[in-house]
C-alpha atoms as a PDB file:
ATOM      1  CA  UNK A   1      91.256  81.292  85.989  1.00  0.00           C
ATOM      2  CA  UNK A   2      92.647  77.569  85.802  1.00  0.00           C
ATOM      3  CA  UNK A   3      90.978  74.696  83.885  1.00  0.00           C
ATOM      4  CA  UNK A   4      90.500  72.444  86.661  1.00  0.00           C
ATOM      5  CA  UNK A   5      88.900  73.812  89.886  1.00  0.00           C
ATOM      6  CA  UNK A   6      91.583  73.026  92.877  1.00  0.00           C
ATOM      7  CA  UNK A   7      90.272  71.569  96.181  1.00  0.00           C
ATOM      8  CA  UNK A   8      90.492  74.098  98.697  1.00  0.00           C
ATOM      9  CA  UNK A   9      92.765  74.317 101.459  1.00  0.00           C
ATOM     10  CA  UNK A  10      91.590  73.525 105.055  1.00  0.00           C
ATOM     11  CA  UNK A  11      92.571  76.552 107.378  1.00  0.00           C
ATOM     12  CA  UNK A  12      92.321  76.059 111.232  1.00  0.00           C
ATOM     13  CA  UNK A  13      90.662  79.081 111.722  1.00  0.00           C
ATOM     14  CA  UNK A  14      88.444  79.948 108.507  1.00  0.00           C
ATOM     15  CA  UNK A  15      87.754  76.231 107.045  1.00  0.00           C
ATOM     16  CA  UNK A  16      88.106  76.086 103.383  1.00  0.00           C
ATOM     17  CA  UNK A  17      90.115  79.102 101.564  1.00  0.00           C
ATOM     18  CA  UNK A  18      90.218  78.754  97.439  1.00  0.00           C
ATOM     19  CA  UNK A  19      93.855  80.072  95.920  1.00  0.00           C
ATOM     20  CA  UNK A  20      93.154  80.497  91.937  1.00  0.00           C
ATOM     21  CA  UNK A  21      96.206  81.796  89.955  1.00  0.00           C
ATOM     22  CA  UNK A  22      96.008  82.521  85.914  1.00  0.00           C
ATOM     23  CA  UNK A  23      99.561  82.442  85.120  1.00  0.00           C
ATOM     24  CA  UNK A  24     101.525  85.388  86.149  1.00  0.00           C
ATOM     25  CA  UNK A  25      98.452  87.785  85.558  1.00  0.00           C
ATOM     26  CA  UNK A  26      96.264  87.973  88.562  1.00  0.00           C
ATOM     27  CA  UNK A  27      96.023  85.940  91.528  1.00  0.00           C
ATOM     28  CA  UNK A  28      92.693  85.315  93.410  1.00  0.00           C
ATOM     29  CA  UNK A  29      91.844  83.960  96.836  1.00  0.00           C
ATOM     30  CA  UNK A  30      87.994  83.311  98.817  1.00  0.00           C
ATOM     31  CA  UNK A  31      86.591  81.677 100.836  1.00  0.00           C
ATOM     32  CA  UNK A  32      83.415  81.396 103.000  1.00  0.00           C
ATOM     33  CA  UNK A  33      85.003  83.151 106.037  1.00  0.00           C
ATOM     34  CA  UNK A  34      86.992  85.251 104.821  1.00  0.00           C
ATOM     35  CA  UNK A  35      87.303  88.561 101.741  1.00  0.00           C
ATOM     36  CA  UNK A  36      87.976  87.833  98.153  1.00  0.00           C
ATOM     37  CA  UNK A  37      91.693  89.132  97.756  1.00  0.00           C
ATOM     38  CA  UNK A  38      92.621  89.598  94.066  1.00  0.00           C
ATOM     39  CA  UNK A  39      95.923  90.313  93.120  1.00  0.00           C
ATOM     40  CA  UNK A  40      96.637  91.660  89.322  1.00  0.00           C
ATOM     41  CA  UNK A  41      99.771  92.553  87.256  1.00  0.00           C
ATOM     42  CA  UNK A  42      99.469  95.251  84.036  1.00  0.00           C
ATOM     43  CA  UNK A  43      99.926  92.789  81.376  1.00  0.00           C
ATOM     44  CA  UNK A  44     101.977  95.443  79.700  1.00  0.00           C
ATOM     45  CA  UNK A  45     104.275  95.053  82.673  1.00  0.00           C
ATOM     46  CA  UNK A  46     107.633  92.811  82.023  1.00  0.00           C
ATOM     47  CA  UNK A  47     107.920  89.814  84.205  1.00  0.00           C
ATOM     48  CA  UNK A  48     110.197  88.249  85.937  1.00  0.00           C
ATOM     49  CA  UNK A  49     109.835  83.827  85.741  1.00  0.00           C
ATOM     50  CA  UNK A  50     110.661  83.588  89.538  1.00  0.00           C
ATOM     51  CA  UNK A  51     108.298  85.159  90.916  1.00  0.00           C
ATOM     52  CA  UNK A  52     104.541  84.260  91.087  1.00  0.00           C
ATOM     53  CA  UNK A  53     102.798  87.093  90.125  1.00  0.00           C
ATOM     54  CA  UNK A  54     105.707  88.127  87.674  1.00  0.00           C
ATOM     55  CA  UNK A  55     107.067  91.286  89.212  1.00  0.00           C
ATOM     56  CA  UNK A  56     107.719  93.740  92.328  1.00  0.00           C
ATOM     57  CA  UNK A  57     107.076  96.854  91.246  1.00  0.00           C
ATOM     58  CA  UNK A  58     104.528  98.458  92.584  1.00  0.00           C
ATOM     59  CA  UNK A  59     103.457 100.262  90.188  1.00  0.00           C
ATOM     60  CA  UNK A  60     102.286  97.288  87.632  1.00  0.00           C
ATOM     61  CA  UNK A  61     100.634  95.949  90.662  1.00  0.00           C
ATOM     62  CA  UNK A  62      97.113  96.270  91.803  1.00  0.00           C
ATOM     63  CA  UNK A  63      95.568  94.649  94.997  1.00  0.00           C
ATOM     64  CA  UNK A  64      91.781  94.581  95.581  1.00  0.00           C
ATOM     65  CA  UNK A  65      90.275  93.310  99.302  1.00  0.00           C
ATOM     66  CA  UNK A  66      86.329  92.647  98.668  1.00  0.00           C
ATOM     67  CA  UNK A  67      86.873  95.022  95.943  1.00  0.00           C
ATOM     68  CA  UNK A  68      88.382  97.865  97.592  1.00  0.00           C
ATOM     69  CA  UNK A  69      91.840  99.201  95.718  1.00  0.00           C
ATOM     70  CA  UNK A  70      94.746  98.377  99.462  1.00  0.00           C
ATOM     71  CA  UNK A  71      98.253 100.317  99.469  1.00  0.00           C
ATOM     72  CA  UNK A  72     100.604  97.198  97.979  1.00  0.00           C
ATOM     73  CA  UNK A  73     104.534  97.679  98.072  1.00  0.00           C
ATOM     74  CA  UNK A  74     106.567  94.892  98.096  1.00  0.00           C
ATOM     75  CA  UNK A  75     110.667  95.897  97.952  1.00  0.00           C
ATOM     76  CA  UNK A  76     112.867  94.819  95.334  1.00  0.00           C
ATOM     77  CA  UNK A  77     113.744  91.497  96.824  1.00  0.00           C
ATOM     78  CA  UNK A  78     117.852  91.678  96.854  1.00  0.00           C
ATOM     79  CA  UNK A  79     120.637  90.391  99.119  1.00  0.00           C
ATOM     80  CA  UNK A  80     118.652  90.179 102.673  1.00  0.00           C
ATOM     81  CA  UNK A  81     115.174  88.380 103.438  1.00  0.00           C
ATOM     82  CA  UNK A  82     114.200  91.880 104.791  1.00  0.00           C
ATOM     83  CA  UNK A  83     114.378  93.144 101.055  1.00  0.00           C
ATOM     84  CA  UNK A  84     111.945  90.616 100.080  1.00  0.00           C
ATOM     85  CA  UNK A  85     109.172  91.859 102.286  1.00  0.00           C
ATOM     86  CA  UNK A  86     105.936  93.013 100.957  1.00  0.00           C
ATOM     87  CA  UNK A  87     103.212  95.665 102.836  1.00  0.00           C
ATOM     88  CA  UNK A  88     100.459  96.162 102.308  1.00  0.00           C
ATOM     89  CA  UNK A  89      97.718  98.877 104.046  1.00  0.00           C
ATOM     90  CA  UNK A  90      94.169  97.984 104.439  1.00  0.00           C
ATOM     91  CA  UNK A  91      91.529  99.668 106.753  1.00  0.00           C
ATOM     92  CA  UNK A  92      93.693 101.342 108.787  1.00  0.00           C
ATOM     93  CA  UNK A  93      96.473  98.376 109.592  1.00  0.00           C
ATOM     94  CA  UNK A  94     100.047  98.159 108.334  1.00  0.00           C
ATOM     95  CA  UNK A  95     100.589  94.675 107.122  1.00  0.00           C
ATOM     96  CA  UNK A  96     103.980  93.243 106.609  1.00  0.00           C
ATOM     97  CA  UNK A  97     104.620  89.818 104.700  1.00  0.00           C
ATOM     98  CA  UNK A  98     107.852  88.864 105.085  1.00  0.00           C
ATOM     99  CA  UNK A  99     110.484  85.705 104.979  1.00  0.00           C
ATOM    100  CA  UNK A 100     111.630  84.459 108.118  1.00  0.00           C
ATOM    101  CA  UNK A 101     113.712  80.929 107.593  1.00  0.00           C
ATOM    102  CA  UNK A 102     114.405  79.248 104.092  1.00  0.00           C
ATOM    103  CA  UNK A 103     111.064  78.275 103.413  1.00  0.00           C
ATOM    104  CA  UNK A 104     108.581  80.178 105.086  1.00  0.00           C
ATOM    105  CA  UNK A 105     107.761  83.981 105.858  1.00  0.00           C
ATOM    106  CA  UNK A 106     105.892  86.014 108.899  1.00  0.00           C
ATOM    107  CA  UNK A 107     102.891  88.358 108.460  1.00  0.00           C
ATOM    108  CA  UNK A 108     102.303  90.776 110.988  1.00  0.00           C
ATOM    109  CA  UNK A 109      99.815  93.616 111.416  1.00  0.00           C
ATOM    110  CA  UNK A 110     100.766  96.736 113.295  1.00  0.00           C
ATOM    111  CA  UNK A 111     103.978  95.110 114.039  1.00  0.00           C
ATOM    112  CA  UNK A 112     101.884  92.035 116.274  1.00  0.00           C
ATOM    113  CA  UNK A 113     103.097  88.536 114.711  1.00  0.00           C
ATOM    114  CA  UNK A 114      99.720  86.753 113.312  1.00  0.00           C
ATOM    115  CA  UNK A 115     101.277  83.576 111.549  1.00  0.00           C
ATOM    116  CA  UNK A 116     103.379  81.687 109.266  1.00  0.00           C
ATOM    117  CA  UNK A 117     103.010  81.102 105.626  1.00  0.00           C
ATOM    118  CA  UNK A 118     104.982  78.402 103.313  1.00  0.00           C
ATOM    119  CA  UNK A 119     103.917  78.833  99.799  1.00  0.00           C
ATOM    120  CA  UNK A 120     106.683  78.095  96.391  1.00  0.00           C
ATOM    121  CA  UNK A 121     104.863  80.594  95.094  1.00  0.00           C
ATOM    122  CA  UNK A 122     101.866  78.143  93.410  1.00  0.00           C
ATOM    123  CA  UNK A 123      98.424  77.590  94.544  1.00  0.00           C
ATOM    124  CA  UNK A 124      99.096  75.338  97.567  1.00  0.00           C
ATOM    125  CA  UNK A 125      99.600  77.758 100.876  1.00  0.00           C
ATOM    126  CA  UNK A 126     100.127  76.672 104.087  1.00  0.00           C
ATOM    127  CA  UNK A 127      99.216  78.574 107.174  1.00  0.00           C
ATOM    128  CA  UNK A 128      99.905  78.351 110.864  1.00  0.00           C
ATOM    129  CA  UNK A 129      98.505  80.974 113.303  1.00  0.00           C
ATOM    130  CA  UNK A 130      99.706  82.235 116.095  1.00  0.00           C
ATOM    131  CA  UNK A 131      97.854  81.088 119.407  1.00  0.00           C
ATOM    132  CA  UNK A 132      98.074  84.171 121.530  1.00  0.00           C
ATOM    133  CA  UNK A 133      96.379  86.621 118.670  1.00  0.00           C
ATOM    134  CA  UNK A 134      93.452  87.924 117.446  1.00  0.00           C
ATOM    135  CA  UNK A 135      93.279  86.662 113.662  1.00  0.00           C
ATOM    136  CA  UNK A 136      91.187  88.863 111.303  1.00  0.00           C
ATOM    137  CA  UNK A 137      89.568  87.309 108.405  1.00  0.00           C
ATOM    138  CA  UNK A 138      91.209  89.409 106.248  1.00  0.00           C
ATOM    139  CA  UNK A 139      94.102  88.689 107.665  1.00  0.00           C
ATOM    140  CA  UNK A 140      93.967  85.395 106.451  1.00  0.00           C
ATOM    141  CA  UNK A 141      92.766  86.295 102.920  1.00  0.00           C
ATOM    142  CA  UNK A 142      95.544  88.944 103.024  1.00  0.00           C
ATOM    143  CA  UNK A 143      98.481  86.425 104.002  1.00  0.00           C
ATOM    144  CA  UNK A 144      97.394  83.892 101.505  1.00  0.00           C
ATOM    145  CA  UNK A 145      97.555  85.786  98.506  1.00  0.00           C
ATOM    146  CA  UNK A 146     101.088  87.409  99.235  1.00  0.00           C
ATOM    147  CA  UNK A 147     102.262  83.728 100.499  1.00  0.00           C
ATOM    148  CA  UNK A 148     100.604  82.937  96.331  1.00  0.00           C
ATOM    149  CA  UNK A 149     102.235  85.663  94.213  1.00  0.00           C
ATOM    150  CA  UNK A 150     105.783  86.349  95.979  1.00  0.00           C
ATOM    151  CA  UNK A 151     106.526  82.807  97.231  1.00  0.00           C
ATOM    152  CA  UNK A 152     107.708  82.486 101.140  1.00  0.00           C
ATOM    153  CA  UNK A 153     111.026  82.519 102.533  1.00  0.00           C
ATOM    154  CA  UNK A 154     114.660  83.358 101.073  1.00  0.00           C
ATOM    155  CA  UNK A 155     118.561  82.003 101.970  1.00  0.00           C
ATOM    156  CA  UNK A 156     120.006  84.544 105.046  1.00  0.00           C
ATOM    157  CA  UNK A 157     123.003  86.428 103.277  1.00  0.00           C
ATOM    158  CA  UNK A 158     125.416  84.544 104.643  1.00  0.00           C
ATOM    159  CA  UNK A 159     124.405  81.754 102.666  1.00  0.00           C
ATOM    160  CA  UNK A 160     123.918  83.772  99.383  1.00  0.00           C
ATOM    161  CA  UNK A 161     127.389  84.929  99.615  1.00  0.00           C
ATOM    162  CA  UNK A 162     128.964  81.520 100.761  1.00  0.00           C
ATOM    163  CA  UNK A 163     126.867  80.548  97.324  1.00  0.00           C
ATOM    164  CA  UNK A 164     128.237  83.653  95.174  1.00  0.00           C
ATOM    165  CA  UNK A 165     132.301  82.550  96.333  1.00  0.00           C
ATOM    166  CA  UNK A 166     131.762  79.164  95.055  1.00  0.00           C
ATOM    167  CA  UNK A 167     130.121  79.906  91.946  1.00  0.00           C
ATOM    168  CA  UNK A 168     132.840  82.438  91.396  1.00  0.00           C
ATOM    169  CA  UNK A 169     135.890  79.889  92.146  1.00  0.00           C
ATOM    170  CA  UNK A 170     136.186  77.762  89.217  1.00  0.00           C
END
């Protein structure tokens, strides 16, 4: 992983949670509380320089939770913040990881709101939980290694096509 060991980051609910990434090839996250979560991309697999992890497809993608093999597909990330979630299904629940404002995204399981993550897409993750919900450890480990490898939050359309006009007046 990196040179230099990073100091962790202090989470409210499961004290200190470790975010390693080596480049755009595999993404790790621990801590004392809470399930290793490794995120990998087949180095065969082209990457994109804006995002984290270096793609969205699925299918270059693999996503371990205390080294079990979890359902990962994240959508192509296009026009809409919807298109830029991610889910993910481990032990029975339907995760969903997706951006919410400009600079941060919403994870959910079964559809219940836990938190909010703010990430560029680097090693330093913030989260706030949600007061009135039962947060899982994995839930935690889960929501920081999306927040890690896709980055959190996107532009609303509005503002992407207020943004494509101008670029296309000269």
């Amino acid at each position: 992983m990196n040179e230099k060991e990073r100091a962790p980051i202090e989470d409210t609910h499961f004290g200190a949670v470790t975010v390693r990434q080596d480049g755009q090839d595999r993404i790790e996250v621990d801590g004392e509380a809470i399930p290793r979560v490794t995120l990998e991309r087949d180095p065969a697999a082209e990457t994109d320089p804006h995002i984290a992890i270096g793609t969205r497809d699925p299918a270059h993608l693999t996503m371990r939770v205390d080294g079990v093999e979890v359902g990962l597909l994240p959508a192509k990330g296009r026009f809409s913040r919807h298109s830029y979630r991610v889910d993910v299904e481990y032990d029975g629940a339907a995760y969903r990881f997706v951006p919410d404002s400009i600079p941060g995204s919403r994870l959910t399981r079964d559809g219940r709101h836990l938190g909010d993550f703010s990430s560029d897409g680097d090693e330093t993750v913030l989260a706030e939980w949600r007061e009135d919900g039962e947060i899982r450890p994995a839930d935690a480990a889960i929501g920081y290694a999306l927040a890690s490898a896709f980055g959190t939050g996107a532009q609303p359309m509005w503002m992407m096509i207020v943004d494509g006009v101008s670029n296309a007046i000269p």
